[in-house]
Protein backbone atom coordinates (compact mmCIF):
# COMPACT_ATOMS: atom_id res chain seq x y z
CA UNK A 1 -7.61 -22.71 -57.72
CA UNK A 2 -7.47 -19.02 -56.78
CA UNK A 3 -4.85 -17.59 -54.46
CA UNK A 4 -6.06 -14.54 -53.13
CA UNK A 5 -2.66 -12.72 -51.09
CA UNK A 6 0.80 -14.03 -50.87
CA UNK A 7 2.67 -13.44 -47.36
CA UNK A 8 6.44 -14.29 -47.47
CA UNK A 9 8.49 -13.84 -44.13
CA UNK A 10 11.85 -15.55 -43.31
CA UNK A 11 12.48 -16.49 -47.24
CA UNK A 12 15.50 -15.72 -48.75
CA UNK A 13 15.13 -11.77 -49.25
CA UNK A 14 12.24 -11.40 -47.51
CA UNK A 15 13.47 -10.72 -44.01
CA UNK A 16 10.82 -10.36 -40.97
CA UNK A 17 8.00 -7.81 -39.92
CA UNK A 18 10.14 -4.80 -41.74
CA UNK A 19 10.92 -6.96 -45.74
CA UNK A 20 8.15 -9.29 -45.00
CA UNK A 21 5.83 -9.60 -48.32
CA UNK A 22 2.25 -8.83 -48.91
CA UNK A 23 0.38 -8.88 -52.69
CA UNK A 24 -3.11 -8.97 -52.54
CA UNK A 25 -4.67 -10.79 -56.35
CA UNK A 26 -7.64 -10.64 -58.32
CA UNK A 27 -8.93 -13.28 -60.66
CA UNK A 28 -7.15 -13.51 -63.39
CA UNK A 29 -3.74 -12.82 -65.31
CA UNK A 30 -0.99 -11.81 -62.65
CA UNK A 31 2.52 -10.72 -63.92
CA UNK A 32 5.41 -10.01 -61.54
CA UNK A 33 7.27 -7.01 -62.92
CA UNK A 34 10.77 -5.41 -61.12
CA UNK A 35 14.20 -4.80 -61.57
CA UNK A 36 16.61 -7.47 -60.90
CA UNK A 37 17.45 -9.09 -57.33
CA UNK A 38 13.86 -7.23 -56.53
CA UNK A 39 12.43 -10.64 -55.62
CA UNK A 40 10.37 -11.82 -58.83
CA UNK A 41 12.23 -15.17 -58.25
CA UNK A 42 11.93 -15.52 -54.44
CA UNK A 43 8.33 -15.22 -54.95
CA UNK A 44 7.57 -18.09 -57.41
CA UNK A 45 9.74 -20.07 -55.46
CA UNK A 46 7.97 -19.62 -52.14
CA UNK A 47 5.07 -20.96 -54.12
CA UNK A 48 6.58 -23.65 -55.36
CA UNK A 49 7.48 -24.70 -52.31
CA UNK A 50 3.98 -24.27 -50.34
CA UNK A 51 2.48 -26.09 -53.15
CA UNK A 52 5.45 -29.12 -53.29
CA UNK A 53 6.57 -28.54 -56.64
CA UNK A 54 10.40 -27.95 -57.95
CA UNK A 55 11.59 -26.18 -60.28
CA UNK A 56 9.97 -26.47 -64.12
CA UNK A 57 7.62 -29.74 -62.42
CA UNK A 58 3.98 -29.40 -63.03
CA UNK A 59 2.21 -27.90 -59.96
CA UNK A 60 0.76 -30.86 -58.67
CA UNK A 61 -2.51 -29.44 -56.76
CA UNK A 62 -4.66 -32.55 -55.18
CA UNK A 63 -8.72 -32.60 -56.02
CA UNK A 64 -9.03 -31.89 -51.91
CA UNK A 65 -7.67 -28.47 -52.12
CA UNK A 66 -9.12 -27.17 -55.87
CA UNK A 67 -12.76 -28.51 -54.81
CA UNK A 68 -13.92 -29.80 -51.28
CA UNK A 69 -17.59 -29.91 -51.04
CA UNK A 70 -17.79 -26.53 -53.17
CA UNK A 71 -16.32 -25.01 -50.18
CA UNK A 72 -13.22 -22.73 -50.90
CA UNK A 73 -10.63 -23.96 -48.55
CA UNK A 74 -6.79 -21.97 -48.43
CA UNK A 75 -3.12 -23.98 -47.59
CA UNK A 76 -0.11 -22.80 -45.99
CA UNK A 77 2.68 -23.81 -45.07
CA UNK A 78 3.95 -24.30 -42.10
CA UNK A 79 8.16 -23.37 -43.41
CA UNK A 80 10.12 -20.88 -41.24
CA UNK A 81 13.71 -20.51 -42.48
């Protein structure tokens, strides 16, 4: 599975349209670097909980969304805090 951006709005921190989050990836190795309270934390656990984990839980990602068809499909989630 590849995730491609991250958008976080209304999560902990990461307010609305002004402290909403944006991080574009490439394939590959991704490391979150900051000082603390930056929001290295809010982030993993926004995708932890678009993906239905908890914390230290495998991520348990169903066949449907890693390969459907060979088409690449995305999932959000539909959470507003």
């Amino acid at each position: 599975m590849y995730i491609s951006e991250i958008q976080i709005e209304n999560f902990r921190l990461f307010d609305s349209a002004e402290k909403a989050f944006v991080l574009s990836l490439n394939p590959g190795l991704t490391a979150l670097v900051g000082e603390n309270d930056a929001g290295k934390t809010a982030v993993i656990d926004a995708l932890r909980l678009v993906l239905g984990t908890r914390d230290q839980e495998m991520l348990r990602i169903d066949m449907l969304i890693m390969h459907h068809w060979g088409e690449a499909k995305s999932r959000t989630s539909p959470f507003r805090s």
